[in-house]
Each structure stands twice: as structure tokens, then as C-alpha cells.
Protein backbone atom coordinates (compact mmCIF):
# COMPACT_ATOMS: atom_id res chain seq x y z
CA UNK A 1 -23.23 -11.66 2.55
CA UNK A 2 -25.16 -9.15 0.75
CA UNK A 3 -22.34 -6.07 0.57
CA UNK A 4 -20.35 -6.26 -2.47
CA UNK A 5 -24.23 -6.71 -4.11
CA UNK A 6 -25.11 -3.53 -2.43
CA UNK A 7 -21.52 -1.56 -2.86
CA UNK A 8 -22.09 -2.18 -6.90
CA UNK A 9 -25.57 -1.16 -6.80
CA UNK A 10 -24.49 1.73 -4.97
CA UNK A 11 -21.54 2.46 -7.27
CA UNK A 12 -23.55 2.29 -10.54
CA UNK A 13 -26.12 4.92 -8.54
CA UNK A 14 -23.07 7.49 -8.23
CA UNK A 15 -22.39 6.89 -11.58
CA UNK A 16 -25.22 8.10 -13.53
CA UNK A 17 -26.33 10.26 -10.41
CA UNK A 18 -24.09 12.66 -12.47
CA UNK A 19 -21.00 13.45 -9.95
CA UNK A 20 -18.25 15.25 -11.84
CA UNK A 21 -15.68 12.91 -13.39
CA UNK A 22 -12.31 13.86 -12.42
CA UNK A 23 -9.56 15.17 -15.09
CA UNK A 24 -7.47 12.12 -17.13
CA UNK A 25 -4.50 14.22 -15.41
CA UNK A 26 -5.18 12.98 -11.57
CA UNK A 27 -6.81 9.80 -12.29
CA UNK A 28 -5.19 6.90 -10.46
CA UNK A 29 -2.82 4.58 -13.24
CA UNK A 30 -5.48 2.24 -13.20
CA UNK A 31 -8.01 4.86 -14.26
CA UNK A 32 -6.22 6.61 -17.09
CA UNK A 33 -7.73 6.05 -20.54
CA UNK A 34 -6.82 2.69 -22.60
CA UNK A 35 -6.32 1.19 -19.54
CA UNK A 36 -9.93 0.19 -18.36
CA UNK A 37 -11.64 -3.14 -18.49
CA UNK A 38 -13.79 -1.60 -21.41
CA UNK A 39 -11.34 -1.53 -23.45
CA UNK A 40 -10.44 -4.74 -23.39
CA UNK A 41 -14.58 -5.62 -23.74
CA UNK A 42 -13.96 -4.42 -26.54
CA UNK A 43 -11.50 -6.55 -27.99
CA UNK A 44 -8.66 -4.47 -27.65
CA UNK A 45 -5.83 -7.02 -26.21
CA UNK A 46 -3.50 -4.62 -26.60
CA UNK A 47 -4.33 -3.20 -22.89
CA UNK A 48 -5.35 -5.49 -20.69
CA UNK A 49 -5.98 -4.41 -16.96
CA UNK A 50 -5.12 -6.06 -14.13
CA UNK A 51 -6.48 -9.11 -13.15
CA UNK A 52 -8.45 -8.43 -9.75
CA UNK A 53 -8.51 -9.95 -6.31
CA UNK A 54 -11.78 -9.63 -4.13
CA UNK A 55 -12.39 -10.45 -0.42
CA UNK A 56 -15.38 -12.49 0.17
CA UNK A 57 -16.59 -10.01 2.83
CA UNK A 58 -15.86 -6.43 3.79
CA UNK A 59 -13.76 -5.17 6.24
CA UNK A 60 -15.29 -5.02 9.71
CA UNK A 61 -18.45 -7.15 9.02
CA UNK A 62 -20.10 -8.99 11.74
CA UNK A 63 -22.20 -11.92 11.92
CA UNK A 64 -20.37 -13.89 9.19
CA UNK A 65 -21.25 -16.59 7.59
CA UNK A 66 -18.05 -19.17 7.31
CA UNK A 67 -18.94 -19.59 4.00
CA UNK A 68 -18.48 -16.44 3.16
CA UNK A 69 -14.80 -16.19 3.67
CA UNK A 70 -13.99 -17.18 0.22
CA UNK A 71 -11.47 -15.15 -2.05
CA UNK A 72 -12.53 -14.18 -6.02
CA UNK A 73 -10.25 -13.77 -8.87
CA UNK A 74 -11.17 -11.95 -11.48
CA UNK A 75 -9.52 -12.56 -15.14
CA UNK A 76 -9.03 -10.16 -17.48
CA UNK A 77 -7.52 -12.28 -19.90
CA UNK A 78 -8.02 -14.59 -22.89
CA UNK A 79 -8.55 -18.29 -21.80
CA UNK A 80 -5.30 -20.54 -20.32
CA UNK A 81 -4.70 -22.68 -17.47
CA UNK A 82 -5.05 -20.87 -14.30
CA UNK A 83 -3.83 -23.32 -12.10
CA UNK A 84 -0.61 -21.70 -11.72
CA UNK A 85 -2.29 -18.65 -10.51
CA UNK A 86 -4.51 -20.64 -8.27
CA UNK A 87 -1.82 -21.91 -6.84
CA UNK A 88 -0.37 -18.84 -5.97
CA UNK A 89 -2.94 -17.10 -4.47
CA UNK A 90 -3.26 -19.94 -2.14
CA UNK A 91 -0.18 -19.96 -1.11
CA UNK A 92 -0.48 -16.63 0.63
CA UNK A 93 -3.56 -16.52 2.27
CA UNK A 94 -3.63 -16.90 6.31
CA UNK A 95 -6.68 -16.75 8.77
CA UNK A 96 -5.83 -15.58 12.51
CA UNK A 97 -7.84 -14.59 15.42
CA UNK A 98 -7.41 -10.82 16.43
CA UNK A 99 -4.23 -11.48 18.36
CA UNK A 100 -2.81 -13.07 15.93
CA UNK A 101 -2.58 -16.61 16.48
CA UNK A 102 -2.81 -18.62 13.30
CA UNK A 103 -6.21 -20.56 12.99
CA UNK A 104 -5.33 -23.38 10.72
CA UNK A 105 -7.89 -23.66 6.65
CA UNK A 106 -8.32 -25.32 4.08
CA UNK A 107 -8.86 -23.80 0.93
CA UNK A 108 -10.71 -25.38 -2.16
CA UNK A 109 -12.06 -23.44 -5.50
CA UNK A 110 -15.55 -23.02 -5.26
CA UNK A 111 -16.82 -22.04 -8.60
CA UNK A 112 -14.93 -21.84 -12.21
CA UNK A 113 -16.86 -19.56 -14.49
CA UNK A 114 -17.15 -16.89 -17.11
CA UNK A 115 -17.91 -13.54 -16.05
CA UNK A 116 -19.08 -11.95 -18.70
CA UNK A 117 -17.59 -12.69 -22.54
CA UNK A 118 -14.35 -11.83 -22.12
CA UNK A 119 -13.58 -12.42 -18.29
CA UNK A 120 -13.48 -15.51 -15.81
CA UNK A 121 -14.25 -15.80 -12.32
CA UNK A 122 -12.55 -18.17 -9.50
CA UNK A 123 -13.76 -18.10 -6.44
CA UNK A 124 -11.45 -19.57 -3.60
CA UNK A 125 -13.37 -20.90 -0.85
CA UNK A 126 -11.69 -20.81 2.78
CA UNK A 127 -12.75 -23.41 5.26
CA UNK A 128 -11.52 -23.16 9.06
CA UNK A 129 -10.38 -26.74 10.16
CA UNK A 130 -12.44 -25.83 13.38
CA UNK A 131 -15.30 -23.60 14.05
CA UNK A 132 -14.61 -19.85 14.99
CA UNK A 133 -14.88 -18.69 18.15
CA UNK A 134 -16.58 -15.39 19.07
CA UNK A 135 -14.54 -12.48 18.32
CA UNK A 136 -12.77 -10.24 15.83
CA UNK A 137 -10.67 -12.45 13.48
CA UNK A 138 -8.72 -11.44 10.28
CA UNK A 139 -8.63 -12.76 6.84
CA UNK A 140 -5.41 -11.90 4.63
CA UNK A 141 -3.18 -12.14 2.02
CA UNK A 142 0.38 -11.98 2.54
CA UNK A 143 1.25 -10.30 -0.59
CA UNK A 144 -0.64 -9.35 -3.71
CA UNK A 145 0.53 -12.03 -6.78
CA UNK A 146 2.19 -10.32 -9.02
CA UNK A 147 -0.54 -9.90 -12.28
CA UNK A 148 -3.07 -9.01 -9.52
CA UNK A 149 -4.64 -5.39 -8.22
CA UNK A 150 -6.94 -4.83 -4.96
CA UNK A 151 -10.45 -3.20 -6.63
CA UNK A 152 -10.15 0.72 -4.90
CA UNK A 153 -14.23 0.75 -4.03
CA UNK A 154 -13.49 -2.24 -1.67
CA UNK A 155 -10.14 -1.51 -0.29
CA UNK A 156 -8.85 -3.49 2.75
CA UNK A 157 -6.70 -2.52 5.20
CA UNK A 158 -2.79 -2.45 4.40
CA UNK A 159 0.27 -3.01 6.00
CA UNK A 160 3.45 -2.00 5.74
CA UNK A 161 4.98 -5.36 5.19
CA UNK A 162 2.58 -5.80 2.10
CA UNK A 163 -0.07 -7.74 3.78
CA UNK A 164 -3.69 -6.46 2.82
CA UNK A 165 -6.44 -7.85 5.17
CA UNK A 166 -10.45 -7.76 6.52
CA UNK A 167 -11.57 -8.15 10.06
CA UNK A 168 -14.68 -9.84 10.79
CA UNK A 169 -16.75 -11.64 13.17
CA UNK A 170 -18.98 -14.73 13.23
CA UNK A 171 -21.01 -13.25 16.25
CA UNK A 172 -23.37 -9.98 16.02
CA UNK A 173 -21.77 -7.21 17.01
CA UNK A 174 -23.77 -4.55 15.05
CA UNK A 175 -21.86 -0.87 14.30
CA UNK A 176 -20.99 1.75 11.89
CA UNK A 177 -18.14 0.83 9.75
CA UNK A 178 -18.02 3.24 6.58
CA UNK A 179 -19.82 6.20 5.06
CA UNK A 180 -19.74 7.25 1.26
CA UNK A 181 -20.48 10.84 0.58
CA UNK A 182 -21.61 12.78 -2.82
CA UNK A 183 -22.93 15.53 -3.58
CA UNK A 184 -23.37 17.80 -6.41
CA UNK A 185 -25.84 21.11 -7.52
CA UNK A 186 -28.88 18.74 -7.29
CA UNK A 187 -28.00 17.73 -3.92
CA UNK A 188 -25.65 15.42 -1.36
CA UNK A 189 -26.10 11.65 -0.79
CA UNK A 190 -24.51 9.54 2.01
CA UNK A 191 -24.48 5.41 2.08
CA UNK A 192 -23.92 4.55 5.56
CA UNK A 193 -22.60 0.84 6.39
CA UNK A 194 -23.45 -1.45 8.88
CA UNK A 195 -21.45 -4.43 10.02
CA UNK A 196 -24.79 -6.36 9.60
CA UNK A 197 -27.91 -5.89 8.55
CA UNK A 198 -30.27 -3.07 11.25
CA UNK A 199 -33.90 -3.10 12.14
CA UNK A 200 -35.52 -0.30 10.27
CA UNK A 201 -38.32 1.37 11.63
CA UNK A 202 -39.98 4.80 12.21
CA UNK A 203 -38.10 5.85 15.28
CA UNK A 204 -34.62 5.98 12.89
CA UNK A 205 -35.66 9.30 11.91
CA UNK A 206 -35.37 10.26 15.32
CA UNK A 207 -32.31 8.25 15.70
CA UNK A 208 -30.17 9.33 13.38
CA UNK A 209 -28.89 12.85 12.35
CA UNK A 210 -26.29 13.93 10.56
CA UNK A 211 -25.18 18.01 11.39
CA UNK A 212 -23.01 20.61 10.00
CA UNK A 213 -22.39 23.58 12.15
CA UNK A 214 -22.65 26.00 9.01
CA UNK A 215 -26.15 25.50 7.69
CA UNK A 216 -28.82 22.98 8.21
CA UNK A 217 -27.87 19.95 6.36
CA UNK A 218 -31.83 18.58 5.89
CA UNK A 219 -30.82 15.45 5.85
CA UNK A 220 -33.32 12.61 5.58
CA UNK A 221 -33.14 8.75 5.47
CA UNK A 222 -34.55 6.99 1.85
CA UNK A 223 -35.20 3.95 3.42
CA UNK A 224 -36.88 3.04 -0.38
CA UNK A 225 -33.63 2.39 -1.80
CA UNK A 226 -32.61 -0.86 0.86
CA UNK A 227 -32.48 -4.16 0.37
CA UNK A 228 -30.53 -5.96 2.43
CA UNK A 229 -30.52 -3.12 5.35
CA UNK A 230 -26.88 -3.40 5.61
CA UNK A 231 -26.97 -0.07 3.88
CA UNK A 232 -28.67 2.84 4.61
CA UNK A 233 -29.17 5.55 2.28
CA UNK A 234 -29.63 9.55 2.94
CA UNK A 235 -30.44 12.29 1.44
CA UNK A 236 -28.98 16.34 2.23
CA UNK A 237 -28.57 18.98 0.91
CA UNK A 238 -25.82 19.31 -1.68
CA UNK A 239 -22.55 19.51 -0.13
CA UNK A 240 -18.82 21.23 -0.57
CA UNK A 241 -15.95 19.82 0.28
CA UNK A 242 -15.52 22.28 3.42
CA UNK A 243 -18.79 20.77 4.84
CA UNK A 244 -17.80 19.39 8.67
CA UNK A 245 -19.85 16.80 9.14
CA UNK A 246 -21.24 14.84 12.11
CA UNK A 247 -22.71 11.78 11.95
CA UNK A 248 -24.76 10.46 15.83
CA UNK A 249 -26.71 7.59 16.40
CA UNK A 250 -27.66 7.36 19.89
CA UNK A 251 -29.02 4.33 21.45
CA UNK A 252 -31.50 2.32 19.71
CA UNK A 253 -30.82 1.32 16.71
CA UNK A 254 -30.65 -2.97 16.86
CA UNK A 255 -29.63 -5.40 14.81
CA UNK A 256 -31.73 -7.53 13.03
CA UNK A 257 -30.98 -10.21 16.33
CA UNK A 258 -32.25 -7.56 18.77
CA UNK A 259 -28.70 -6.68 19.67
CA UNK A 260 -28.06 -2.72 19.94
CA UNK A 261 -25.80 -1.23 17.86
CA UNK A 262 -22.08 -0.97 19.46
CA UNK A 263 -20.38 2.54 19.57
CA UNK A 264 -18.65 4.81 18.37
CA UNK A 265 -22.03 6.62 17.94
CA UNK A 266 -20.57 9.79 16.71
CA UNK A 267 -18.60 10.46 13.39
CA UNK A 268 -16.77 13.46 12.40
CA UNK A 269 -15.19 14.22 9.76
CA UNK A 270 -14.46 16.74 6.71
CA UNK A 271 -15.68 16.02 3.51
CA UNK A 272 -12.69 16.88 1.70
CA UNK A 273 -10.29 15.27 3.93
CA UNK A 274 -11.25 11.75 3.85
CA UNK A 275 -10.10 9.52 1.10
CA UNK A 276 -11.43 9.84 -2.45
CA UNK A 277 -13.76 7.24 -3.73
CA UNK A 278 -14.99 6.90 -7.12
CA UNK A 279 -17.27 9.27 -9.31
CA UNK A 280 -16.45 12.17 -7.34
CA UNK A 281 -17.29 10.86 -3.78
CA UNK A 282 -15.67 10.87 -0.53
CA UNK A 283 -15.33 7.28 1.71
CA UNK A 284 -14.89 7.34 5.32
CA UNK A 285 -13.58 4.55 7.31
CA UNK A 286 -15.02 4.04 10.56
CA UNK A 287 -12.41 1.65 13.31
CA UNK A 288 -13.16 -0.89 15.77
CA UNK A 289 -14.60 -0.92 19.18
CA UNK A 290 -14.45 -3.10 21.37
């Protein structure tokens, strides 16, 4: 899967896009000065940040690759023997279809490296004992090991028992299932995700449009800025936090399998009222259709 290649790309595009850092004084805890990963880059052990835990895909995508369904674990910390902490992330993570039923894995670490000079990676790679069938399935953790945090730009879902969790699919079933928005005196960007990567071609133009029913939004696709096509980039006017926004893609638009994009086709929403990203943006959820 190409996303969390794309999300980063995107994120370090926010970042020196120039959106307005917020004060020290509402930062999240894990934001707040002497408390970042920098610091600690720096050789300040004094502060070191949580270690983090990464799904191997994002919530809602479709046309999955087993292999993908794999589990990172990102180190902040000076070398030792992380078998322990192997062990315990293991120990909590469960695959079931979308009802629920428990769909029996193996699990096995993947990869054992250094990530970066100060950092190590482990990637924990889940194997179903069977193929998966067609169909929404869901990929979770139980609890979060204590020592570990969930990185905000890629938040799963929560529940109120603790577990955190993605949905996926191993079939296409192509649809919207996020939008970032950011904006600031030299304009507004949106990212808009796909559950798999879309067929791009002139008649998206047409396809697509995004509305506001204050002002003309001139909103525009920069179909320059794709890679993978799971992403789509756009670019409007700058926006406020007011701004009502509404997001419709008719009929048309097809995965890269020929399969036609699954509904809902509209999105609306207020910029200010969906949750905060990072760098001053905005990140809006989209839910599942069956």
C-alpha cells in the first residue's frame, strides 16, 4: 500500500506550505515543547517520546494486499532487547470479519531495523491462516501497550472498551474515505482519499466539484502532485473556518479495475467543525457504505 508514503508526503507539504502553528498553550501533551522526537534526535534522553504503533494500512482501504496487514513499532529509545515488547504487542492483536467472528493469524516480525540514528523499526507481519473472503474485515488491537501512543495523522477508529482498529477489504470497492483541508492568505488546499487507487483522466474536472454556498470556491484538481492516485490533490481559494463545504462526485469516477466508485457521493461538512489535524488543517472522516 502506497498511503502512509503519500500521508507523509502530504504532511511535510502542509508543513512548509506555511499554515499557522498553533500556540504551545493548546497543543496536544504530545506536542508541547521538550517533548518531540527532535529532541531526543538530538541527544537529549532526558525526554523521550512515546514509542509509536502504526497500522499497516489505513482505515477503510480496499483492495488489500494480505501482506499489507502488518503492524510497525516505532522506538524511540536507546538500544535493548525488545522482545518483551514484541511480545506484547502480539498478544493483543485480533483479525475478524465485519460481524465479528474471529478469523484465526499468525503473526511473525517482518523486518528489524534502524530508523534513522537514534530510532528502530519492527514491523509485525499478520498472516491469515486462510485466505480472506470478500468483504469488510477489521484489524485491531485490543489495548495500546503501555510505553506505546497511536501517531494523530493516522488515527484509527476507537472504542470505548480501549480497542483501536482499521477496516479494510481484499476486494475493490473504490470510495471516498477522508479529506484534509488547509488553507491560509495564499490560498486553501484539500487531499482527498480514496480507498484505492482511481483512474485519472480529463472528464474528473467535470466530475468532481467541491461548493460553498457563500462565494465561489474555484476549486481545481492538481493532478501534478499524484503518485500513487490514491490521493487526489485540489486547489481553492483560501478558506475560513466558517466555509460550508460540499464535496460531489457523481458517477464516473472508476477504479483503477474499472469498478465505479461506491457512494456516498456527497460530503458536507464545516471546516471548523471537523477534527483538527496537524499544521493548522482540518481532517474529515468519511463512513462506510455498503
Amino acid at each position: 500500500m502506497k498511503h502512509k508514503a503519500i500521508l507523509w508526503m502530504i504532511l511535510v507539504l502542509l508543513a512548509t506550505w506555511g499554515c499557522a502553528e498553533k500556540d504551545n498553550a493548546i497543543r496536544k501533551p504530545d506536542e508541547q515543547e521538550g517533548n518531540k522526537p527532535d529532541e531526543y534526535e538530538k541527544g537529549d534522553y532526558s525526554v523521550i517520546p512515546p514509542h509509536e504503533l502504526r497500522f499497516g494500512l489505513l482505515d477503510l482501504a480496499t483492495h488489500v494486499d494480505e501482506s499489507a496487514l502488518q503492524i510497525s513499532m516505532f522506538l524511540f529509545t536507546p538500544p535493548l532487547d525488545t522482545s518483551l515488547l514484541e511480545a506484547a504487542v502480539q498478544e493483543v492483536i485480533r483479525l475478524t470479519d465485519a460481524h465479528g467472528s474471529p478469523i484465526h493469524l499468525k503473526t511473525s516480525i517482518r523486518q528489524n531495523a534502524r530508523y534513522g540514528e537514534n530510532r528502530r523499526i519492527i514491523i509485525i507481519q499478520v498472516t491469515p491462516d486462510e485466505p480472506l473472503k470478500d468483504g469488510w474485515h477489521v484489524l485491531s488491537l485490543t489495548t495500546i501497550p503501555k510505553g506505546f501512543a497511536i501517531p494523530g495523522f493516522m488515527e484509527p477508529l476507537r472504542s470505548d472498551d480501549g480497542t483501536i482498529s482499521v477496516r479494510f477489504r481484499t476486494d475493490s470497492w473504490p470510495m471516498l474515505t477522508g479529506v484534509i483541508v488547509a488553507s491560509n492568505e495564499n490560498g486553501g488546499r484539500m487531499y482527498l482519499y480514496f480507498s484505492e487507487p482511481i483512474k485519472l483522466n480529463e472528464a474528473l474536472k467535470s466530475l468532481l466539484t467541491v461548493t460553498s454556498p457563500e462565494r465561489d470556491m474555484a476549486c481545481r484538481p492538481s493532478i501534478q502532485i499524484l503518485e500513487s492516485y490514491d490521493t487526489l490533490g485540489i486547489i481553492c481559494a483560501p478558506m475560513s473556518e466558517q466555509d460550508k463545504i460540499t464535496i460531489e462526485i457523481p458517477p464516473g469516477l472508476l477504479s483503477l479495475e474499472g469498478i465505479e466508485l461506491k457512494g456516498p457521493l456527497v460530503h458536507q461538512f464545516i471546516v471548523g467543525e471537523i477534527e483538527e489535524h496537524v499544521n493548522g488543517a482540518w481532517y474529515y472522516r468519511a463512513s462506510i457504505v455498503e
